[in-house]
Protein backbone atom coordinates (compact mmCIF):
# COMPACT_ATOMS: atom_id res chain seq x y z
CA UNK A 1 -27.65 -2.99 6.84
CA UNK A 2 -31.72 -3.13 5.70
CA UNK A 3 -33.27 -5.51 7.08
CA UNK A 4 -31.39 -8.69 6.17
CA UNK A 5 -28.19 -8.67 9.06
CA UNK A 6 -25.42 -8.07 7.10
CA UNK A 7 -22.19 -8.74 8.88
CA UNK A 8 -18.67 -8.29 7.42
CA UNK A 9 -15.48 -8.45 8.84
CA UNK A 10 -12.13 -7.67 7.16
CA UNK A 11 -8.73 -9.86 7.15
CA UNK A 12 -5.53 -7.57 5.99
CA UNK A 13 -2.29 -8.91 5.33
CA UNK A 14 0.77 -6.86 4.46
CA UNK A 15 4.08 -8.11 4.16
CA UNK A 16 7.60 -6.66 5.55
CA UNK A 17 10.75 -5.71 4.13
CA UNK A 18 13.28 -6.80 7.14
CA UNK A 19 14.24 -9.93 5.62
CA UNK A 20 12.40 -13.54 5.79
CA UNK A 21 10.60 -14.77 8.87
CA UNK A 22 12.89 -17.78 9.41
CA UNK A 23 16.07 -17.47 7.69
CA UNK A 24 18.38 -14.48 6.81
CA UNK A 25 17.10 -14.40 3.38
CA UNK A 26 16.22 -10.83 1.57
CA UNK A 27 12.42 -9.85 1.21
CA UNK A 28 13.29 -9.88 -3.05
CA UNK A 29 10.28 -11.50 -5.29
CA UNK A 30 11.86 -12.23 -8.47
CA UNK A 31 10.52 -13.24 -12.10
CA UNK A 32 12.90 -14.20 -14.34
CA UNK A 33 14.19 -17.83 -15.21
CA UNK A 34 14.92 -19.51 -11.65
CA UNK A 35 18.17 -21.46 -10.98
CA UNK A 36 16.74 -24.94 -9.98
CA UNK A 37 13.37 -26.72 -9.75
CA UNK A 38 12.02 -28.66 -7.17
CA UNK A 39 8.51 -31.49 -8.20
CA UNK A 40 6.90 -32.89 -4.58
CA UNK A 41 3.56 -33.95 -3.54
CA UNK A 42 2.01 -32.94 -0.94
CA UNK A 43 -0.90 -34.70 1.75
CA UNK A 44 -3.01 -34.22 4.52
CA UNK A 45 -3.51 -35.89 7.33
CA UNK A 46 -5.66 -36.02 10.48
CA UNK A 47 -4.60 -32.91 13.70
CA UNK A 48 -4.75 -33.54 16.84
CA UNK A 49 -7.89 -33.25 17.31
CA UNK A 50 -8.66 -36.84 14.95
CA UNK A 51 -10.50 -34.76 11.73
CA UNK A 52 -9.38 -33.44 8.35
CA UNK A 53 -9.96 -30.08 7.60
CA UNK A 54 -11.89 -29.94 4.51
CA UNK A 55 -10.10 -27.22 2.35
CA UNK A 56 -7.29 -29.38 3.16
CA UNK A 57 -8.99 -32.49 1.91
CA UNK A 58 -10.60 -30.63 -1.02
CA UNK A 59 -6.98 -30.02 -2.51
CA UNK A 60 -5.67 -33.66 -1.55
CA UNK A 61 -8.59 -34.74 -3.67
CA UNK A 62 -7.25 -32.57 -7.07
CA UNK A 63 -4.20 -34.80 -6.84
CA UNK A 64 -1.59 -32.38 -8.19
CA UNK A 65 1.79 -32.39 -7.84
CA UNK A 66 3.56 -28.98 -7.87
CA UNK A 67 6.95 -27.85 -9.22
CA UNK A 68 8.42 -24.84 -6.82
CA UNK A 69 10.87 -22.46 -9.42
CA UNK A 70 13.74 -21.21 -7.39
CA UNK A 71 16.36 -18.49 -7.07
CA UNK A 72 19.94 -19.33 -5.12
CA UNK A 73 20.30 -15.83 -3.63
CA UNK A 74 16.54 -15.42 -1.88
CA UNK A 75 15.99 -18.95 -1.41
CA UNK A 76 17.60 -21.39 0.92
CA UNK A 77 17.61 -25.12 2.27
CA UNK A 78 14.73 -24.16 5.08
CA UNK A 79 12.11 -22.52 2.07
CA UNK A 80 12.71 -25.85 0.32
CA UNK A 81 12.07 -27.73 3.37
CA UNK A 82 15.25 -29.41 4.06
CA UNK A 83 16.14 -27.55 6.82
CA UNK A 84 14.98 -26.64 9.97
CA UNK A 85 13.88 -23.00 10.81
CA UNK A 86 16.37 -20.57 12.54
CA UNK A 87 15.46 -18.11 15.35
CA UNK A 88 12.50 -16.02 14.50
CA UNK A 89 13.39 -12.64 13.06
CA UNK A 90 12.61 -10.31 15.95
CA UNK A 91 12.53 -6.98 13.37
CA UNK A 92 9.83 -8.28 12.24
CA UNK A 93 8.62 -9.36 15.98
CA UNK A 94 8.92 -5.47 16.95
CA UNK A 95 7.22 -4.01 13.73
CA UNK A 96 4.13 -6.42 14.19
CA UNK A 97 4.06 -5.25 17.92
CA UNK A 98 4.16 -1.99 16.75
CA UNK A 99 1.34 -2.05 14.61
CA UNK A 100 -0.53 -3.60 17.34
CA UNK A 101 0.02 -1.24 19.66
CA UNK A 102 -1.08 1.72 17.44
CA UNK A 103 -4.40 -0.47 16.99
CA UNK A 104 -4.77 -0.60 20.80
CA UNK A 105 -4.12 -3.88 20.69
CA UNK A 106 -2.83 -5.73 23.79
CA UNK A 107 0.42 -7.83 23.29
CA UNK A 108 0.15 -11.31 24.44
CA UNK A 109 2.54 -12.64 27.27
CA UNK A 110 4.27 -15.16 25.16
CA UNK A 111 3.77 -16.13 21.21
CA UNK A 112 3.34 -19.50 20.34
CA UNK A 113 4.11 -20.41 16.59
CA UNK A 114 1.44 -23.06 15.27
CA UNK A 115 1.38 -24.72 12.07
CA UNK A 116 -1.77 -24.19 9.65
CA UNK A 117 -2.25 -27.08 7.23
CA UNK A 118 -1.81 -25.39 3.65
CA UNK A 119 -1.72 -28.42 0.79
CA UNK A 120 -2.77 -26.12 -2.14
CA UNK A 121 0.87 -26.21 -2.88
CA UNK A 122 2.02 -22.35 -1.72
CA UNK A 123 3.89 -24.00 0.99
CA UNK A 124 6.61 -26.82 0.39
CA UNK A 125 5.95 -28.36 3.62
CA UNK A 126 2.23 -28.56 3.77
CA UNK A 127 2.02 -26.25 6.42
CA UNK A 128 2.14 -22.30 6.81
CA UNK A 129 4.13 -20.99 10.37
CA UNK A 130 1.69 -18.36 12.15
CA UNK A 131 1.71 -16.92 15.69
CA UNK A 132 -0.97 -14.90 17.81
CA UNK A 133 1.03 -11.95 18.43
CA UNK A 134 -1.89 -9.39 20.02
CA UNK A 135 -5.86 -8.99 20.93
CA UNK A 136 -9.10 -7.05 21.68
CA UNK A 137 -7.44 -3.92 19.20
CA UNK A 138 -9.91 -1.40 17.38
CA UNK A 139 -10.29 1.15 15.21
CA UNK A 140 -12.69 3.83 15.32
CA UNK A 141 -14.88 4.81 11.77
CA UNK A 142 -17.83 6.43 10.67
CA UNK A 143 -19.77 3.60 11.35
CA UNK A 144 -18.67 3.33 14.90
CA UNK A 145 -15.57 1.20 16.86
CA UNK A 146 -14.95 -2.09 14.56
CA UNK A 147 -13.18 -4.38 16.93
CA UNK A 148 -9.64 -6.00 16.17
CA UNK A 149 -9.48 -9.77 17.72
CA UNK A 150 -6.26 -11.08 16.86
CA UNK A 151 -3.08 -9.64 15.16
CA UNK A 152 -0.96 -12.23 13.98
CA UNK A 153 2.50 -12.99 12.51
CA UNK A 154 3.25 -15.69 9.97
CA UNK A 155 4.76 -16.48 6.60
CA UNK A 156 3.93 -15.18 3.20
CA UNK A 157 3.45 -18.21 0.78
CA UNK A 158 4.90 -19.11 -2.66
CA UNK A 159 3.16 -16.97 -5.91
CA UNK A 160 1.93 -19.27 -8.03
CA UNK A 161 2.32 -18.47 -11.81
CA UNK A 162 0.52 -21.53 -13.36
CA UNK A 163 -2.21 -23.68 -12.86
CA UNK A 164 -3.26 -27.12 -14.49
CA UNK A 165 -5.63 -30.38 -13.93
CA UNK A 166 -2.15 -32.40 -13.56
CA UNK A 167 0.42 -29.60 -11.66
CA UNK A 168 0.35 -26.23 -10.32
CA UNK A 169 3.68 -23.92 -10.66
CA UNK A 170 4.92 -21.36 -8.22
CA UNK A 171 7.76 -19.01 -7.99
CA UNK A 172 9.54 -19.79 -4.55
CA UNK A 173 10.85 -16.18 -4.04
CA UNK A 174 7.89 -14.61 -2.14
CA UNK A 175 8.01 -17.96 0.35
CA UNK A 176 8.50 -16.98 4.03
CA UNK A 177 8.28 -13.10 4.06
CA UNK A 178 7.28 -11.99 7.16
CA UNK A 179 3.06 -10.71 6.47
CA UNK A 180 0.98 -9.70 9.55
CA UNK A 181 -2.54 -10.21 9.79
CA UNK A 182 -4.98 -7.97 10.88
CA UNK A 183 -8.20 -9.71 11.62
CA UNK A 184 -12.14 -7.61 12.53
CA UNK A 185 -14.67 -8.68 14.01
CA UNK A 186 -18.05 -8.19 12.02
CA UNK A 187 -18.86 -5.28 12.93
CA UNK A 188 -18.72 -4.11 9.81
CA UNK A 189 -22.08 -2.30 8.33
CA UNK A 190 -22.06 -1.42 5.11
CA UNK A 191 -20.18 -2.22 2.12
CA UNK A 192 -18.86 1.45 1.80
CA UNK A 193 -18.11 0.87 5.85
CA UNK A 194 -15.45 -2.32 4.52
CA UNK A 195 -13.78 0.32 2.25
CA UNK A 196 -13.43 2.83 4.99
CA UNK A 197 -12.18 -0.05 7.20
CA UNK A 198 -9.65 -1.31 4.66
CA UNK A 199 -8.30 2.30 4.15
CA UNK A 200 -8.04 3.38 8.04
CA UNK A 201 -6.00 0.31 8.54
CA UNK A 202 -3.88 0.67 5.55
CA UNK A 203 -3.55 4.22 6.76
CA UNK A 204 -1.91 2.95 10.39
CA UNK A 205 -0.17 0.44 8.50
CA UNK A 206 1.96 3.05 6.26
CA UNK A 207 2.93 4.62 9.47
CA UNK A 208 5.28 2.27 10.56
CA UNK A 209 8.72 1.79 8.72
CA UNK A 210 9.83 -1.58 7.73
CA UNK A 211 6.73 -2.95 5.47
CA UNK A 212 7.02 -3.62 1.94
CA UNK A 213 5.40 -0.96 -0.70
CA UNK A 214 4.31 -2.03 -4.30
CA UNK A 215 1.55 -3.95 -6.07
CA UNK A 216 0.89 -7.42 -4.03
CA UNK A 217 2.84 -6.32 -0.84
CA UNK A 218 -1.10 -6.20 1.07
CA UNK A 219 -4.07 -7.64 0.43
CA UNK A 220 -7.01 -7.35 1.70
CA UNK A 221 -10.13 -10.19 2.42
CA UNK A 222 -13.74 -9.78 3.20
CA UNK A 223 -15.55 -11.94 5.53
CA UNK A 224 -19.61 -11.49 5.02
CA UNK A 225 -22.76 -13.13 5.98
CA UNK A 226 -26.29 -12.56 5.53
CA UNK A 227 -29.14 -13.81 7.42
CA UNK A 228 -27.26 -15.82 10.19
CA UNK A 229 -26.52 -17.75 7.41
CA UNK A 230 -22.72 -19.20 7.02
CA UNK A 231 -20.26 -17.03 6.24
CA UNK A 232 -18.05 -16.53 2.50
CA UNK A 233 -14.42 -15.02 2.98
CA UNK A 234 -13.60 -13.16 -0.76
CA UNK A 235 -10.31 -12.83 -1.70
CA UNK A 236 -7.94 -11.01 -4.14
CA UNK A 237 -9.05 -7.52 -4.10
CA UNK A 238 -6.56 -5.79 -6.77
CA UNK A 239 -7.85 -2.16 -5.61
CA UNK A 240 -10.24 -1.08 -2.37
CA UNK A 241 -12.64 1.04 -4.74
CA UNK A 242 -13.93 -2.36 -5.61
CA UNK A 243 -14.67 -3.70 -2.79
CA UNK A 244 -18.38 -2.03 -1.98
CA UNK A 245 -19.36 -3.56 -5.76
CA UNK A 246 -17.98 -6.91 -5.04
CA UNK A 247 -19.59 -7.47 -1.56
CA UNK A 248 -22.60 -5.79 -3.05
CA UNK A 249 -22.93 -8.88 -5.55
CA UNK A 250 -22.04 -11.51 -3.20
CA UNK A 251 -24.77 -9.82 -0.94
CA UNK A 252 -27.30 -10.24 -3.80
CA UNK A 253 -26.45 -13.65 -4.99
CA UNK A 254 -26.35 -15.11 -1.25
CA UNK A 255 -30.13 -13.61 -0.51
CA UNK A 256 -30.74 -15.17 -4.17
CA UNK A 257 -29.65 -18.88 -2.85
CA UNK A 258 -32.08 -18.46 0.28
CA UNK A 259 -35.20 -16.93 -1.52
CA UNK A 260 -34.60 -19.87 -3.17
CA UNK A 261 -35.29 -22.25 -0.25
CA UNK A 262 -31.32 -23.30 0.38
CA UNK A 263 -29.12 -22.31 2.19
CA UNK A 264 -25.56 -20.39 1.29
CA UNK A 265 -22.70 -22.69 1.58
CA UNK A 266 -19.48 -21.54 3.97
CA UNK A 267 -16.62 -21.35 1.35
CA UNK A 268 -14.05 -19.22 -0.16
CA UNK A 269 -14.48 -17.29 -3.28
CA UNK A 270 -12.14 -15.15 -5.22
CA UNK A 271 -12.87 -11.38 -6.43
CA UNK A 272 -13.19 -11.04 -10.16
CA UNK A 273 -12.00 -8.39 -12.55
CA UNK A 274 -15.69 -7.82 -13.69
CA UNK A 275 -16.74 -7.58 -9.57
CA UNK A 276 -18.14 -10.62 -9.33
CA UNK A 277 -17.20 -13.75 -7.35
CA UNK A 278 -15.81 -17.32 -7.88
CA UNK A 279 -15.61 -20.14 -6.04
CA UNK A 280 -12.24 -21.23 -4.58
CA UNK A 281 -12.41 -23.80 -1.65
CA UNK A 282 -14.82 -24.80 1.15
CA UNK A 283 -14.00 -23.01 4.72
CA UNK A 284 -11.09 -23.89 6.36
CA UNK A 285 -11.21 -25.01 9.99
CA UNK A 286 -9.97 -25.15 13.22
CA UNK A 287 -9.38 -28.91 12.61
CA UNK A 288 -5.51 -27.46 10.87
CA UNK A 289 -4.15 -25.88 13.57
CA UNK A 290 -1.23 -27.69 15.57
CA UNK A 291 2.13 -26.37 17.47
CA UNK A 292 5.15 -25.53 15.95
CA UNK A 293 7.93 -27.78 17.89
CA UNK A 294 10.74 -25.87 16.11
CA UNK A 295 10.21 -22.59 16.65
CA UNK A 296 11.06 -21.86 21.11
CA UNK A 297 8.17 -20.13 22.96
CA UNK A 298 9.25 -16.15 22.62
CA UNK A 299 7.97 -14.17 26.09
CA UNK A 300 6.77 -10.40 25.63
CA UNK A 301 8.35 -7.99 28.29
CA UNK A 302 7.65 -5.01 29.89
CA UNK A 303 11.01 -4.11 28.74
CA UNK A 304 10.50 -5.09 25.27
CA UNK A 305 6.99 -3.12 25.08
CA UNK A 306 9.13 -0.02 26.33
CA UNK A 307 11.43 -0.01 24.38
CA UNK A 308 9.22 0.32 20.95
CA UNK A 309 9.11 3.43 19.75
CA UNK A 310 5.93 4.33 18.15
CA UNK A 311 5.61 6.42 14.76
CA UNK A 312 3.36 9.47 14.64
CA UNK A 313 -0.34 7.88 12.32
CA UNK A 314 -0.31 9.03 8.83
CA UNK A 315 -3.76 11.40 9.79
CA UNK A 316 -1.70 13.51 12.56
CA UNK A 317 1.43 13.80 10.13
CA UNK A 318 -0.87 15.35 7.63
CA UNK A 319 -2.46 17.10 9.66
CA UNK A 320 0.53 19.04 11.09
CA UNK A 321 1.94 19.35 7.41
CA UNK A 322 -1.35 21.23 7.02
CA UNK A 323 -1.03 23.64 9.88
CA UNK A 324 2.18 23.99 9.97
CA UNK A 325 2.69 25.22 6.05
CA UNK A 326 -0.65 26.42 5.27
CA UNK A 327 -0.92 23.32 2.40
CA UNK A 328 -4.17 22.42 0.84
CA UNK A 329 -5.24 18.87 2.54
CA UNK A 330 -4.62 17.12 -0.89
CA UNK A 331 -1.28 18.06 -1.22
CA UNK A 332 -0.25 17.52 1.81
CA UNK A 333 -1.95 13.84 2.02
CA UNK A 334 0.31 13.24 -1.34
CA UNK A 335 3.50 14.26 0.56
CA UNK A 336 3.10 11.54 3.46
CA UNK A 337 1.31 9.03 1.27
CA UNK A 338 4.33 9.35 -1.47
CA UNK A 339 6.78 9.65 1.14
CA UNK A 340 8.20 12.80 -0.39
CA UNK A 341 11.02 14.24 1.46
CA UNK A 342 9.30 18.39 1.23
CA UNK A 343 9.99 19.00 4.40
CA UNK A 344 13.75 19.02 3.65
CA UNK A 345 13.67 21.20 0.47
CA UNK A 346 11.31 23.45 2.74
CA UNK A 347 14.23 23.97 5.03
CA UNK A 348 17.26 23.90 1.87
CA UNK A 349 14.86 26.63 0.11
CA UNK A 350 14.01 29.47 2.53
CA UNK A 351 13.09 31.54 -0.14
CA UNK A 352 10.50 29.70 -1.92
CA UNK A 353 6.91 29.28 0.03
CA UNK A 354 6.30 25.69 0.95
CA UNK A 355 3.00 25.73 -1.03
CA UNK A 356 5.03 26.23 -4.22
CA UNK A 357 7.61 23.21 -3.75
CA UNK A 358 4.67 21.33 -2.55
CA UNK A 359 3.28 22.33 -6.24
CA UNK A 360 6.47 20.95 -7.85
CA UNK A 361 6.99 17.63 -5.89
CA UNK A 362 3.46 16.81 -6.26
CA UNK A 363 1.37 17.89 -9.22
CA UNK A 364 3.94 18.61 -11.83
CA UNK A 365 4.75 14.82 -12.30
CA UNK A 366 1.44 13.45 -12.05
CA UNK A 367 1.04 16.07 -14.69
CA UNK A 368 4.16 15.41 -17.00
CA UNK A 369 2.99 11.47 -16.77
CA UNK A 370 -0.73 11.97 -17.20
CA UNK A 371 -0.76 14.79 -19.81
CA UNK A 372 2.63 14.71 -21.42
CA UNK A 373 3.16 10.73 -20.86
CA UNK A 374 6.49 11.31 -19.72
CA UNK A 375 8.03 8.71 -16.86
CA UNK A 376 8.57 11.33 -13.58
CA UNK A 377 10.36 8.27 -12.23
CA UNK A 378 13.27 9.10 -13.80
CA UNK A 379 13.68 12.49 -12.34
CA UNK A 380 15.93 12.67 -9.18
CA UNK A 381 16.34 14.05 -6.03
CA UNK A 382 19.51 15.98 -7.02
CA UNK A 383 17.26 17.28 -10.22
CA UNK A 384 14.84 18.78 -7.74
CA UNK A 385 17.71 20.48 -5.83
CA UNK A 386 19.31 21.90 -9.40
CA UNK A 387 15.57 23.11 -10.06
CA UNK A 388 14.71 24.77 -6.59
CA UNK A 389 18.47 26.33 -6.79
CA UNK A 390 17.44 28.13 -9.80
CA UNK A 391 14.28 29.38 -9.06
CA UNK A 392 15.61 30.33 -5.36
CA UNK A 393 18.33 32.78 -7.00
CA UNK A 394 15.77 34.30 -9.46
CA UNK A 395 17.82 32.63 -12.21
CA UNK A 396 14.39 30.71 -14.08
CA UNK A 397 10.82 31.82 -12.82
CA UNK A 398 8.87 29.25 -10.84
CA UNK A 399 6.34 29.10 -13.93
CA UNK A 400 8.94 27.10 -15.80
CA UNK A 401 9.02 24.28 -13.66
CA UNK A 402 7.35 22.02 -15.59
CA UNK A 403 9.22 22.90 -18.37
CA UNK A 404 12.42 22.18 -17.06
CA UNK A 405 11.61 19.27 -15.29
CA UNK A 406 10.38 18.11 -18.67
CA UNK A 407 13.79 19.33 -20.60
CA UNK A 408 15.70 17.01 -17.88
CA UNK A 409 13.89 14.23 -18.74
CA UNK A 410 14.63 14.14 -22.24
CA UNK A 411 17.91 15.63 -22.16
CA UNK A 412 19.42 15.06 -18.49
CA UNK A 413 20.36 18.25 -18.14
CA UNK A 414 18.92 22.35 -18.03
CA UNK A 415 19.62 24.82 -21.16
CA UNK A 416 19.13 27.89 -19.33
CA UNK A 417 19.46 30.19 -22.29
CA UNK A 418 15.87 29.05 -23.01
CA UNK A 419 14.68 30.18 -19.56
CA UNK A 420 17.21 33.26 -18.48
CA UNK A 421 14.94 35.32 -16.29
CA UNK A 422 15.23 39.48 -17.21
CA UNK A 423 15.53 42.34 -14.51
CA UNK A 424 12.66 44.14 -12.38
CA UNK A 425 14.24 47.24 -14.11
CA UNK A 426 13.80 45.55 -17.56
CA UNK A 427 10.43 44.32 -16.70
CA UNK A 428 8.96 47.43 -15.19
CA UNK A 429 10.79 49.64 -18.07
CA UNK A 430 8.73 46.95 -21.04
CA UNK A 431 5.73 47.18 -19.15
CA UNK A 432 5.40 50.95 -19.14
CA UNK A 433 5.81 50.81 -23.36
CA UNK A 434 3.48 48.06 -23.24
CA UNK A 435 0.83 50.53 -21.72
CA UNK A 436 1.48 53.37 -23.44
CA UNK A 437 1.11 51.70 -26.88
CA UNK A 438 -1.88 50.51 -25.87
CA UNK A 439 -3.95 53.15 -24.08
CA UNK A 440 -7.36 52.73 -23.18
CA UNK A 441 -6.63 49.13 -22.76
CA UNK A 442 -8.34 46.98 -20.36
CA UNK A 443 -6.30 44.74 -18.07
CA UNK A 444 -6.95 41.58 -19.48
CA UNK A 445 -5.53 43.21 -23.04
CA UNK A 446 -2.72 44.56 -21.42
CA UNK A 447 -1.55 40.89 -19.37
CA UNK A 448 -2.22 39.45 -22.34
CA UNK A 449 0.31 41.29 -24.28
CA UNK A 450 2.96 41.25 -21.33
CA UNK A 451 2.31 37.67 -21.23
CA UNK A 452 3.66 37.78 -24.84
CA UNK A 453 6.93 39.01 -24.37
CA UNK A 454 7.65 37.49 -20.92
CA UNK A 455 6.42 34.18 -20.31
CA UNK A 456 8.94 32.59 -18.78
CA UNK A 457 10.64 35.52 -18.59
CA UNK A 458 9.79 36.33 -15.28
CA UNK A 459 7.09 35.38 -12.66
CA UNK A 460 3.32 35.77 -13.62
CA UNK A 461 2.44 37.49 -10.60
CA UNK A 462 5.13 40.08 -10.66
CA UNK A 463 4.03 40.84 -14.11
CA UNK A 464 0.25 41.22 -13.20
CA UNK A 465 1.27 43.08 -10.09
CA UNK A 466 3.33 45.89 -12.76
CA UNK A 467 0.67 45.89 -15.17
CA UNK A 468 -2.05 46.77 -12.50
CA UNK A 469 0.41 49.36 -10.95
CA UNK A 470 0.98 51.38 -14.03
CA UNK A 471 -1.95 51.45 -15.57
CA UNK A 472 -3.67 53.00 -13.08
């Protein structure tokens, strides 16, 4: 990017829903009052290799202890620590090979488990579980191929809810959820190129069933250099449309620090809310890797590979919602994003075009919660069903949806003496009088004064259609 080498890689993590990594556990983050509270300290020491890895010794140095707040039916005696883990959970195995495979990653022969120093407290025992599960992947983006290295499997850590100069808090819930990693190279061009990254893998990772949805279940990190200088990873990203402005300002205060004569630091920094950055910890190293000795060496077969089934991506689904149901590329992007089941009300409601119950599903409850600040949450499945029965047997016009999707709502049930629907006879019979009261009328007068006597009456077009019939 110009003329100063701008490099940036991305690091995704997004966590599963198939229960914990190493225990049988449910995937449940909880916030209310926890049933028991466990204080420890935690400290580093040298790897194998005979050094300390400096983040590792920058959070010894703090000398906090933490308290861990936990819950008796997602927590057990191996998220504590006092227990050894059990056999890996292999759902979560065969969802991270998935992913990999629709990355064109290739699957390593046999996954090794390693333990990652981790003494900022998120982990009770010091160390964080993670395993090289596949390689050499890529995606393909405007700016050209950005290569995957590694795709890895390994446990979420605990959410820390408070932070002091004497202790740090965290809620032990979130502990040992399966994440996966998802690590570029830096081949990465542009700012606006990390946002298009971030999305096309967010895109593959929605494909695949089994990962958690909701605000915190994936994050994303940014890994940027300037100048052959040392690189900064940025974390906490709360929404993708920031990240072109924050790497943007870490790109300006980084060339600021070597116009200056020094050179940038390699360190951590977090993502502000006003898009700037803040410093976290120095870069960890390799110096806090070592193996796992209770987790067994798991082999990847043939057998295994073939027996994966891969999910169609989220581009090719709507794509084919597009083509097959003439939809608008918006709407149909809203169906598979949402996860909106239109394809079976499509099949329940012959009668109604696709485009219409596409309409409903979609943009009426954005609209009831935007304009009318109404929750559409609260609307069912079964409420859609009453509604598309109605309209399907010409009982309420399809105009009305809103308003009896509103009614239900507020009431939990449908009036339909407000919306009773008349005859064509009726309708073509009030018509006629409208016209002849009103000769010499143009078209617009004329809807308009239909309009006035059967709004919801009956369907817009129809009416339209009558009026332009008869007053020719």
């Amino acid at each position: 990017m110009r003329d100063f080498n701008l490099k940036i890689g991305l690091e995704i993590h997004q966590q599963l829903d198939t229960g914990k990594l190493f225990c049988r556990c449910p995937c449940i983050i909880k916030d209310e009052n926890p049933d028991f509270k466990i204080k420890r300290f935690l400290r580093t020491s040298a790897s194998e290799l005979g050094e300390i890895d400096q983040a590792a010794l920058h959070e010894y140095k703090k000398g906090k202890h933490f308290i861990y707040e936990s819950y008796s039916d997602v927590n057990c005696l191996i998220e504590i620590d006092e227990e050894p883990p059990k056999e890996l959970n292999h759902h979560a195995l065969n969802i991270t090979l998935q992913v990999s495979l629709l990355l064109n990653a290739r699957p390593v022969d046999q996954i090794q488990f390693m333990r990652k120093i981790v003494i900022d407290g998120s982990n009770v025992s010091g160390f964080q579980r993670t395993a090289l599960i596949a390689t050499n992947g890529y995606i393909e983006t405007s700016e050209g191929k950005i290569n995957i290295p590694t795709i890895c499997l390994e446990e979420e850590s605990a959410k820390k809810i408070e932070d002091t100069e004497e202790y740090r808090i965290y809620n032990l819930s979130r502990l040992g959820i399966p994440l996966i990693e998802i690590a570029t190279s830096p081949d990465i061009k542009s700012p606006e190129g990390a946002k298009e990254a971030a999305e096309k893998l967010g895109m593959v990772l929605r494909s695949v069933k089994g990962l958690r949805r909701g605000l915190g279940s994936i994050r994303q990190d940014i890994n940027l250099s300037v100048k052959n200088t040392s690189r900064v990873e940025i974390k906490g990203f709360q929404d993708l449309r920031s990240i072109p402005k924050v790497a943007e300002y870490e790109i300006q205060r980084r060339l600021k620090i070597i116009e200056s004569g020094k050179t940038p630091e390699a360190e951590v920094r977090k993502a502000e809310p006003d898009l700037t950055t803040s410093f976290l910890r120095p870069m960890p190293g390799a110096q806090r890797m070592y193996v796992e000795t209770d987790v067994p060496v798991i082999k990847i077969t043939k057998k295994l590979l073939d027996s994966l089934e891969l999910p169609i991506i989220l581009d090719k689904q709507i794509e084919s919602l597009e083509e097959k149901y003439k939809l608008n590329p918006d709407l149909a992007r809203e169906i598979i994003k949402e996860e909106v089941p239109f394809e079976n009300f499509v099949k329940e409601y012959k009668k109604i075009e696709p485009n219409t119950i596409a309409q409903i599903l979609v943009e009426i409850p954005k609209e009831i919660k935007s304009r009318l600040k109404l929750d559409p949450t609260k609307l069912k499945e079964s409420d859609f069903n009453q509604l598309f029965e109605l309209i399907q047997t010409n009982k309420i016009s399809k105009s009305l949806a809103l308003d009896v999707l509103v009614e239900i709502i507020n009431t939990g049930k449908i009036d339909l003496s407000k919306y009773e629907t008349i005859s064509l006879e009726e309708l073509e019979k009030g018509i006629k009088n409208i016209i002849e009261k009103n000769k010499g009328a143009s078209f617009g007068a004329l809807m308009g004064e239909a309009m006035k006597l059967y709004k919801g009456k009956s369907d817009p077009k129809l009416i339209s259609e009558l009026v332009k019939k008869y007053s020719q």
